[in-house]
PDB file of N, CA and C in Angstrom:
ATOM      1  N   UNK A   1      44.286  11.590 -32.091  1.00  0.00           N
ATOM      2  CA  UNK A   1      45.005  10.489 -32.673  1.00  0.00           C
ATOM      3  C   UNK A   1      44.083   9.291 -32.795  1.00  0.00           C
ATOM      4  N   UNK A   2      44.305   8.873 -33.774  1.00  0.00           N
ATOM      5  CA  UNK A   2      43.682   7.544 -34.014  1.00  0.00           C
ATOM      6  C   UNK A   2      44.775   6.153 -34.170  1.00  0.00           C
ATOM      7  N   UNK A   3      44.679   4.992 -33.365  1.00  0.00           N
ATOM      8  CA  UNK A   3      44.734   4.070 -33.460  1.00  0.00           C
ATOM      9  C   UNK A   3      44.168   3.121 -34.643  1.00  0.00           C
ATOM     10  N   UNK A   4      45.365   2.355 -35.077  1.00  0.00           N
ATOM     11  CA  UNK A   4      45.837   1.862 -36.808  1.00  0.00           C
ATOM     12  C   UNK A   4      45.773   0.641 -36.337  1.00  0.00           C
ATOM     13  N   UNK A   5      45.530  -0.528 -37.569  1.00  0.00           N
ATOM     14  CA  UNK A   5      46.514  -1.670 -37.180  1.00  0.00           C
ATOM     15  C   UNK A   5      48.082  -2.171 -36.830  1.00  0.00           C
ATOM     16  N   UNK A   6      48.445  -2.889 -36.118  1.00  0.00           N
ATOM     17  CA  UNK A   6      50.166  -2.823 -36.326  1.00  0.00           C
ATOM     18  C   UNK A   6      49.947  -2.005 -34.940  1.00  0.00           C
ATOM     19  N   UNK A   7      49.388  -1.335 -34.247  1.00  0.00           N
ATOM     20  CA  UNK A   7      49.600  -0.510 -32.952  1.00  0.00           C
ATOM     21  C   UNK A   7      49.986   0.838 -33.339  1.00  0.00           C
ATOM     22  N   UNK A   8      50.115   1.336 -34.623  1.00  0.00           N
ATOM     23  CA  UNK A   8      50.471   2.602 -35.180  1.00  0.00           C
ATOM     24  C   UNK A   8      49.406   3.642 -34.598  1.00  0.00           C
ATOM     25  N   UNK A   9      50.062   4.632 -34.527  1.00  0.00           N
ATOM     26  CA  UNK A   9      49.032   5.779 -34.028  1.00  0.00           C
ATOM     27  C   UNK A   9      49.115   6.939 -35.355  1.00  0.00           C
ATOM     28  N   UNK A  10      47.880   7.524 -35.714  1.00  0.00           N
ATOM     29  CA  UNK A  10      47.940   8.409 -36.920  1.00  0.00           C
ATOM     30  C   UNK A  10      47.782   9.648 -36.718  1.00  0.00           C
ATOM     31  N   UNK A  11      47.418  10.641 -36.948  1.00  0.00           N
ATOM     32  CA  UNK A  11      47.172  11.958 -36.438  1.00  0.00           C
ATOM     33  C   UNK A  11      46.004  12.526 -37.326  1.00  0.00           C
ATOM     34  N   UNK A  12      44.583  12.945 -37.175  1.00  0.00           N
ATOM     35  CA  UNK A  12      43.836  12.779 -38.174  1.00  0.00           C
ATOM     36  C   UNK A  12      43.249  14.447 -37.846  1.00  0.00           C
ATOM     37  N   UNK A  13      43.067  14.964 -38.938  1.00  0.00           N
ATOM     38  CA  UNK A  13      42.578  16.565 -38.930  1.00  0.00           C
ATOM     39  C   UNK A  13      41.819  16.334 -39.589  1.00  0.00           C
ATOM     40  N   UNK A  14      40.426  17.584 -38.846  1.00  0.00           N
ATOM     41  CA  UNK A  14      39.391  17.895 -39.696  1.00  0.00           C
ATOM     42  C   UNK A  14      39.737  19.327 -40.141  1.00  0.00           C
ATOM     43  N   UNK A  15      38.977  18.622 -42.362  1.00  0.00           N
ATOM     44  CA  UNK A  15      39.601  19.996 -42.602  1.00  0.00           C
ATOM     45  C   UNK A  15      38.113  20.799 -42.404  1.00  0.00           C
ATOM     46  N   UNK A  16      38.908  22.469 -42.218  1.00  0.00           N
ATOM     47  CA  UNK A  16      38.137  22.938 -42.794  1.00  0.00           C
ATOM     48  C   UNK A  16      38.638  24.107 -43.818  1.00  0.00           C
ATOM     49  N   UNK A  17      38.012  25.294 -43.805  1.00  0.00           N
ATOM     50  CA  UNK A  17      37.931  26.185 -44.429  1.00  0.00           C
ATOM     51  C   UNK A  17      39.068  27.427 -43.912  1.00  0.00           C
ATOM     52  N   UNK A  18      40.182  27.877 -44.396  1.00  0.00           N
ATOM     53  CA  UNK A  18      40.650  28.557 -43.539  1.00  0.00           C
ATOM     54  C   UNK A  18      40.131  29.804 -43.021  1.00  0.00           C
ATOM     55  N   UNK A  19      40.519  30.541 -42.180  1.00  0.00           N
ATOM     56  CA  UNK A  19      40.284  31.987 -41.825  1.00  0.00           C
ATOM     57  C   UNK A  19      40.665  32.766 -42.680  1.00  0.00           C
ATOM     58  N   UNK A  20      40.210  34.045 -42.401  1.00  0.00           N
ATOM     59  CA  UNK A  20      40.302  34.975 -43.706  1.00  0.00           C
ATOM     60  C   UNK A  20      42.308  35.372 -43.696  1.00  0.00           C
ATOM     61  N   UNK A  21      42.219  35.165 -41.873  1.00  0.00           N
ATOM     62  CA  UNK A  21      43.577  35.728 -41.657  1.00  0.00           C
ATOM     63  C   UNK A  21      44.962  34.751 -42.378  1.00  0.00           C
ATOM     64  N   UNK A  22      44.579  32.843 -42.303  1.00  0.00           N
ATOM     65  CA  UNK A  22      45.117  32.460 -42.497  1.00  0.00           C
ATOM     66  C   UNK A  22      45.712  32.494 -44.155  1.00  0.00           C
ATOM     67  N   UNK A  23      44.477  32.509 -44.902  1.00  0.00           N
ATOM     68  CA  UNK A  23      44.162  32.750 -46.080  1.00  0.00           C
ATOM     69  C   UNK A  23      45.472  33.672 -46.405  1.00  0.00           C
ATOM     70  N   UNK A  24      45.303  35.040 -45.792  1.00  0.00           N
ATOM     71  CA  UNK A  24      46.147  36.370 -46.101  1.00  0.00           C
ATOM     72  C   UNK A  24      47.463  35.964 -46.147  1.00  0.00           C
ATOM     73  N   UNK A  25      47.738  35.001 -45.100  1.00  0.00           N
ATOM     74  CA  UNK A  25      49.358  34.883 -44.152  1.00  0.00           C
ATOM     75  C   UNK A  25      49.717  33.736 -45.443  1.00  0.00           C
ATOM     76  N   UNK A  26      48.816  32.900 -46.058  1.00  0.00           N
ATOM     77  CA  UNK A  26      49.394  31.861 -46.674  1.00  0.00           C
ATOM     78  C   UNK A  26      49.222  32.380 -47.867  1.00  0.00           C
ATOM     79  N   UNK A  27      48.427  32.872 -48.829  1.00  0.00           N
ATOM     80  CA  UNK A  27      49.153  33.972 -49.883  1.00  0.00           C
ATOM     81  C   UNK A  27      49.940  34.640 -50.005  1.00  0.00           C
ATOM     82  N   UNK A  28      49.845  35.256 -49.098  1.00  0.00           N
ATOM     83  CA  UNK A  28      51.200  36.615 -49.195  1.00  0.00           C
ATOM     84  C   UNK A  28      52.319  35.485 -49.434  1.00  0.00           C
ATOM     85  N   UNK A  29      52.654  34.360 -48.349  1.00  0.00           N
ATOM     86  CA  UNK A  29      53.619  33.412 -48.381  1.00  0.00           C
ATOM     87  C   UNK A  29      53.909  33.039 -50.170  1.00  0.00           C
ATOM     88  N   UNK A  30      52.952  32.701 -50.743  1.00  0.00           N
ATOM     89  CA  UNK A  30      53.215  32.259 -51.990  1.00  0.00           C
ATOM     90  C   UNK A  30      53.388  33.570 -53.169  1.00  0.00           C
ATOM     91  N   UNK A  31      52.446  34.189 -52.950  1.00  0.00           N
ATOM     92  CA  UNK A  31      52.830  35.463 -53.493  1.00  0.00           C
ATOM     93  C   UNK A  31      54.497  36.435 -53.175  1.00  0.00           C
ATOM     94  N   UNK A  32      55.176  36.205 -52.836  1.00  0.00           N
ATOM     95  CA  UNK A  32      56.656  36.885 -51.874  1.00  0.00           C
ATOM     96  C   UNK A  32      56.790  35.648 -50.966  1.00  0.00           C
ATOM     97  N   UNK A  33      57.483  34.480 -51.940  1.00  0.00           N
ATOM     98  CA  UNK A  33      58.439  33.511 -51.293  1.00  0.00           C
ATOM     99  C   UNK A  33      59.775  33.797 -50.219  1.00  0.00           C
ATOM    100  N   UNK A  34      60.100  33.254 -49.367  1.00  0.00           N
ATOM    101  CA  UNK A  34      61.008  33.406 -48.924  1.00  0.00           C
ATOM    102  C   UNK A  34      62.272  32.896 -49.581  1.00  0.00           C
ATOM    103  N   UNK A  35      63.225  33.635 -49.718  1.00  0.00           N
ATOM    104  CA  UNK A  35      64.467  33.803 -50.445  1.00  0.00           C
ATOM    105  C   UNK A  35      65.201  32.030 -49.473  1.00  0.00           C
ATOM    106  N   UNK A  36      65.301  31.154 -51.055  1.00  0.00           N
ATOM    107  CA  UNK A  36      66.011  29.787 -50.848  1.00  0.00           C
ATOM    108  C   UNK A  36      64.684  28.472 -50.142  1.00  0.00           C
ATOM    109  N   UNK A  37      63.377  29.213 -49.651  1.00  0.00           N
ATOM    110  CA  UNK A  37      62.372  28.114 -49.395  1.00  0.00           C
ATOM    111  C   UNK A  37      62.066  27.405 -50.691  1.00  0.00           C
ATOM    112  N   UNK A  38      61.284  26.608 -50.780  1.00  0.00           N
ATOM    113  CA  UNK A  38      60.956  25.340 -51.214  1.00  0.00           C
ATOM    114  C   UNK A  38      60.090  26.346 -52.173  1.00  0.00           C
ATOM    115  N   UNK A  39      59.421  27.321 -51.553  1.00  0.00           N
ATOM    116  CA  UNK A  39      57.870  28.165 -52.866  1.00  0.00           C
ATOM    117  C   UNK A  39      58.362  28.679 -53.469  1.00  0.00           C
ATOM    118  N   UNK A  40      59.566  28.868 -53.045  1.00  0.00           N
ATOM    119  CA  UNK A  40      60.630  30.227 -53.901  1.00  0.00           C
ATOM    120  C   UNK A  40      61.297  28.898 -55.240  1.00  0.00           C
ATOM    121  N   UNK A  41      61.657  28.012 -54.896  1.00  0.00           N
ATOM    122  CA  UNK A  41      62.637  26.744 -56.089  1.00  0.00           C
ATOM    123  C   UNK A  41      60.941  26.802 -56.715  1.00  0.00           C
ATOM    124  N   UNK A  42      59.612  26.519 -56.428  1.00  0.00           N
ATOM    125  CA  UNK A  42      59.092  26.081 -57.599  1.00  0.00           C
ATOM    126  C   UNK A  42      58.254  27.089 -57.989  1.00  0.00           C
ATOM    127  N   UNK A  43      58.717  28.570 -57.551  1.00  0.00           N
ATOM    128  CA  UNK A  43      58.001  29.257 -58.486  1.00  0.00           C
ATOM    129  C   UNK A  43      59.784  29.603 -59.968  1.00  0.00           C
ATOM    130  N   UNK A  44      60.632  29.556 -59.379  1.00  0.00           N
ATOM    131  CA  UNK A  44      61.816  29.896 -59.813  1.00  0.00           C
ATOM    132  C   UNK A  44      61.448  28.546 -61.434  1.00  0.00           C
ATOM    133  N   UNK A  45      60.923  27.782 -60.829  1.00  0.00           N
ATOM    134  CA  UNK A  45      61.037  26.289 -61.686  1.00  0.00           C
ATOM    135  C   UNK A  45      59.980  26.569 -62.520  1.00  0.00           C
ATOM    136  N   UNK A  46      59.017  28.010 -62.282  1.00  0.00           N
ATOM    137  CA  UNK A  46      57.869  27.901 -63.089  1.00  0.00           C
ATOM    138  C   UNK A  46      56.289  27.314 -62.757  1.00  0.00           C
ATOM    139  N   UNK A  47      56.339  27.329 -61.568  1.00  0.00           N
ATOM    140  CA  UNK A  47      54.966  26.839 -60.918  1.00  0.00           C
ATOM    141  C   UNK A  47      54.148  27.863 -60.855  1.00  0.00           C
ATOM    142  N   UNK A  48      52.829  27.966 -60.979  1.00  0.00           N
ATOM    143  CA  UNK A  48      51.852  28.989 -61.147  1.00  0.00           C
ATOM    144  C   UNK A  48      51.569  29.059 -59.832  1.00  0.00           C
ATOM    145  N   UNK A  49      51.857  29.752 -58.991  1.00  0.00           N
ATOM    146  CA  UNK A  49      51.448  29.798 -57.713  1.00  0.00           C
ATOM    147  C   UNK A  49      50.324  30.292 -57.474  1.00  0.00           C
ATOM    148  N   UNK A  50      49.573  31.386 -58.563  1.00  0.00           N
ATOM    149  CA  UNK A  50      48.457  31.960 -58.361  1.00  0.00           C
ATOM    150  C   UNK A  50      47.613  30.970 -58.215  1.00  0.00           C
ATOM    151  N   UNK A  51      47.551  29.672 -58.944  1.00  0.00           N
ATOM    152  CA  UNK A  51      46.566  28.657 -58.833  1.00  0.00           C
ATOM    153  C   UNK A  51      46.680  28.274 -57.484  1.00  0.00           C
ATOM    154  N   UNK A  52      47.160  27.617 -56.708  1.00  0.00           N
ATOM    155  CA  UNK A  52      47.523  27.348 -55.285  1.00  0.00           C
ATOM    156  C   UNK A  52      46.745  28.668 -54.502  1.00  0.00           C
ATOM    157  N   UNK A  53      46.502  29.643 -54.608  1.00  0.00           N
ATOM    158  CA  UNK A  53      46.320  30.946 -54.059  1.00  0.00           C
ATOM    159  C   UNK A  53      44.794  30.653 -54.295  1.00  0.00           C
ATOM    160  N   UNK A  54      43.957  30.200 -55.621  1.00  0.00           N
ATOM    161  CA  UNK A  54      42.993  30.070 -56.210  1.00  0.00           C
ATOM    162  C   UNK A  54      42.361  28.779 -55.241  1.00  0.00           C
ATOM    163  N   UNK A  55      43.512  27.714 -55.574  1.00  0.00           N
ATOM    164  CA  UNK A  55      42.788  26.753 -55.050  1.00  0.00           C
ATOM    165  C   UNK A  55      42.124  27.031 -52.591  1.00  0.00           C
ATOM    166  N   UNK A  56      42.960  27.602 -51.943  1.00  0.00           N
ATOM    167  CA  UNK A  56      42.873  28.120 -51.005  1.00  0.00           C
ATOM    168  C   UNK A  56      41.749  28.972 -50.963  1.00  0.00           C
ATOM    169  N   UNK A  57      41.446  29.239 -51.973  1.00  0.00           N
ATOM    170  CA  UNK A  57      39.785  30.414 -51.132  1.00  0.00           C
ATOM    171  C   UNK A  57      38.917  29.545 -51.454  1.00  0.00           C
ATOM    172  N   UNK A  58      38.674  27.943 -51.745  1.00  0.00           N
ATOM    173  CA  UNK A  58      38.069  27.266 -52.045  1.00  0.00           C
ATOM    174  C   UNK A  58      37.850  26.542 -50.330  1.00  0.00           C
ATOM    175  N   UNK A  59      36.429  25.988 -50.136  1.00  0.00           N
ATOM    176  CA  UNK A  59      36.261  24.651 -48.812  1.00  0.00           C
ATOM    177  C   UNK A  59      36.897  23.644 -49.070  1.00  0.00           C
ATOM    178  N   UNK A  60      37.111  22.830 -48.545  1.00  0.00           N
ATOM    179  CA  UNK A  60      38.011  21.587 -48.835  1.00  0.00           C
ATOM    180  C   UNK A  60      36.489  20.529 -49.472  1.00  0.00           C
ATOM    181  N   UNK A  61      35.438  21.101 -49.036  1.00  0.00           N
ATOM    182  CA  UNK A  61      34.507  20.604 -49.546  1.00  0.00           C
ATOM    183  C   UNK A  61      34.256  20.746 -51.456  1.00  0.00           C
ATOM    184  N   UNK A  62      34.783  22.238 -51.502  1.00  0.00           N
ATOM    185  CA  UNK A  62      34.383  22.591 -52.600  1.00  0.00           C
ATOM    186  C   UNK A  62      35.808  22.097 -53.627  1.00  0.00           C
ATOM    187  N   UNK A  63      36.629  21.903 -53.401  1.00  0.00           N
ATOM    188  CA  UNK A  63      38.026  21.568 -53.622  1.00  0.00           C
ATOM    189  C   UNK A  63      37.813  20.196 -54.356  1.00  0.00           C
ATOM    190  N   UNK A  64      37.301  19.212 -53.506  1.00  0.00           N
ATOM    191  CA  UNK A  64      37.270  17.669 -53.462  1.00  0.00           C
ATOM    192  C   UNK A  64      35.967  17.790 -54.511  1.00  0.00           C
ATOM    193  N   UNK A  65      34.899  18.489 -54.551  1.00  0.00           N
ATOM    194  CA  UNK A  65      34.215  18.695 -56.022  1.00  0.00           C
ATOM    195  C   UNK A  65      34.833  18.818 -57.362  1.00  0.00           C
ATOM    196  N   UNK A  66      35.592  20.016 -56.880  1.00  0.00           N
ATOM    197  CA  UNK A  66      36.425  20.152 -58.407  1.00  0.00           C
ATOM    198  C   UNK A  66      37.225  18.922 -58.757  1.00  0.00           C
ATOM    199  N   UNK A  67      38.207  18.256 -57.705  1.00  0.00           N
ATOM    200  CA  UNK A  67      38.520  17.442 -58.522  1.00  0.00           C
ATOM    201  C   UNK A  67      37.992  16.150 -58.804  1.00  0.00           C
ATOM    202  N   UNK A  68      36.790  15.836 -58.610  1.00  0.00           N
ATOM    203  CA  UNK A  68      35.681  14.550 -58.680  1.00  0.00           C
ATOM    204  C   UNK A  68      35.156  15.168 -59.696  1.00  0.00           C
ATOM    205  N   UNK A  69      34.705  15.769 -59.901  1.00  0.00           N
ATOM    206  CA  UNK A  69      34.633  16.662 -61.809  1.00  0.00           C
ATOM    207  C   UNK A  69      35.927  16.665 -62.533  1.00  0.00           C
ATOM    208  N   UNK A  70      37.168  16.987 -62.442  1.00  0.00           N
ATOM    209  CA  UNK A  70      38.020  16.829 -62.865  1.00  0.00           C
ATOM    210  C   UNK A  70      38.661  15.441 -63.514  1.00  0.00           C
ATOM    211  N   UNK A  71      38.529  14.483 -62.403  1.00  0.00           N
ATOM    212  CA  UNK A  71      38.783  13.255 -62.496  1.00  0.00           C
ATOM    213  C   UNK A  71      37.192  12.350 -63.308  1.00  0.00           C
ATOM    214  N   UNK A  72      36.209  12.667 -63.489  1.00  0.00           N
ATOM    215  CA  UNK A  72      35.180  12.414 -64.210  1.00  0.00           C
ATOM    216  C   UNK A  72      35.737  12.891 -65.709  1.00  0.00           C
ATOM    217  N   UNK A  73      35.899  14.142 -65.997  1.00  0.00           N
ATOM    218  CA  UNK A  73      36.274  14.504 -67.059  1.00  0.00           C
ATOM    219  C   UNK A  73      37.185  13.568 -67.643  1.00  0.00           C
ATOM    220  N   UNK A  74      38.116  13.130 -66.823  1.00  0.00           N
ATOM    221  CA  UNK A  74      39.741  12.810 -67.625  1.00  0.00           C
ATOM    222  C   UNK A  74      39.657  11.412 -67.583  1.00  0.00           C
ATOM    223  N   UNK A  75      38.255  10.511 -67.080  1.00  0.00           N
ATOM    224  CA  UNK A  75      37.406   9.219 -67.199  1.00  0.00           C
ATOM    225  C   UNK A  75      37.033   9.366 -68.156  1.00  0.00           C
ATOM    226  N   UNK A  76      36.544  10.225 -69.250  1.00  0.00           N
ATOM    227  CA  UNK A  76      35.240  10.214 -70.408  1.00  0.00           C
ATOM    228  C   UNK A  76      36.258  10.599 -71.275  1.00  0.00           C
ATOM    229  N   UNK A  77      37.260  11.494 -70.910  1.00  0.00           N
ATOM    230  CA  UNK A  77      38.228  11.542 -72.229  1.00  0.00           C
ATOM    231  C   UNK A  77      38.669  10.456 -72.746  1.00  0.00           C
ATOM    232  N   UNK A  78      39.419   9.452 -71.472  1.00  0.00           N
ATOM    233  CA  UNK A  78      40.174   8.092 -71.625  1.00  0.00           C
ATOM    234  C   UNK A  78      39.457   7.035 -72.285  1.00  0.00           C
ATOM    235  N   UNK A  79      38.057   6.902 -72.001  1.00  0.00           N
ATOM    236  CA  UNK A  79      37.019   6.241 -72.485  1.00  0.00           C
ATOM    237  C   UNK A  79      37.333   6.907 -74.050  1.00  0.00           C
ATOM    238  N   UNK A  80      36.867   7.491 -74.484  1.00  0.00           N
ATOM    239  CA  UNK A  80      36.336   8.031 -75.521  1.00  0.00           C
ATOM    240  C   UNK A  80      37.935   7.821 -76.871  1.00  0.00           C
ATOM    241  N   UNK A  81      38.948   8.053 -76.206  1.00  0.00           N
ATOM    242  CA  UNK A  81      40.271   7.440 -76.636  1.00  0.00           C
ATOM    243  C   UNK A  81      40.603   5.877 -76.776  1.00  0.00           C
ATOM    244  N   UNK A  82      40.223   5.863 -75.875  1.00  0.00           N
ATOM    245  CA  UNK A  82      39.885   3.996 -76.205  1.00  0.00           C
ATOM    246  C   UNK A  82      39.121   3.408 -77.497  1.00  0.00           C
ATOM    247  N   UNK A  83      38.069   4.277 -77.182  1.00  0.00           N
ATOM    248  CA  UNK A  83      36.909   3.806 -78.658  1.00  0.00           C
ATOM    249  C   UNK A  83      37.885   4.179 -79.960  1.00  0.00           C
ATOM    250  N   UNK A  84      38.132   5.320 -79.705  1.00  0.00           N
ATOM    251  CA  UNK A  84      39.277   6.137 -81.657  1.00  0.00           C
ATOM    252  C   UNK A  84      40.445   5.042 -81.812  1.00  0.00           C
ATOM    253  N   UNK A  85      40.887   4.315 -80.352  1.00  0.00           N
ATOM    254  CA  UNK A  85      42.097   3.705 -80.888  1.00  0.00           C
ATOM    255  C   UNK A  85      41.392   2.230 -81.181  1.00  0.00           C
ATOM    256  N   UNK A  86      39.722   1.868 -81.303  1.00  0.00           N
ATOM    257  CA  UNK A  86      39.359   0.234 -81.783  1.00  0.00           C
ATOM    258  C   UNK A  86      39.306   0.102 -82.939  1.00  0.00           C
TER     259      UNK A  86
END
């Protein structure tokens, strides 16, 4: 725990990478939702769960790349939309 301003206490995890086992236990989970859970309403709603499955065999290192490339990308688009609309 880490100590906040205000006297708040936070709870701070280091990520890492899961185990191969956890990996298994938390796919299968998304892959064969449990009947009325929360994975089950948003695959029902149309959520690609395989991506979530995709994003998990990733490091949290390698994760936070993709989306700092991601978010670069969708910087140069916005830019570049700006200029077509002067």
């Amino acid at each position: 725990m880490v100590s906040r301003p205000g006297g708040k206490l936070e709870i701070v995890r280091e990520l890492r990478a899961l185990t191969p086992e956890e990996f298994e236990r938390a796919a299968e989970r998304l892959r064969n939702p449990a009947p009325g859970s929360r994975i089950e309403a948003a695959k029902k709603y149309g959520i690609d769960l395989t991506l979530l499955i995709e994003q998990l065999r990733l490091t949290p290192e390698e994760r936070l790349r993709k989306l700092e490339q991601a978010s670069e990308a969708a910087r140069q688009i916005q830019g570049a939309a700006r200029r077509c609309t002067k």
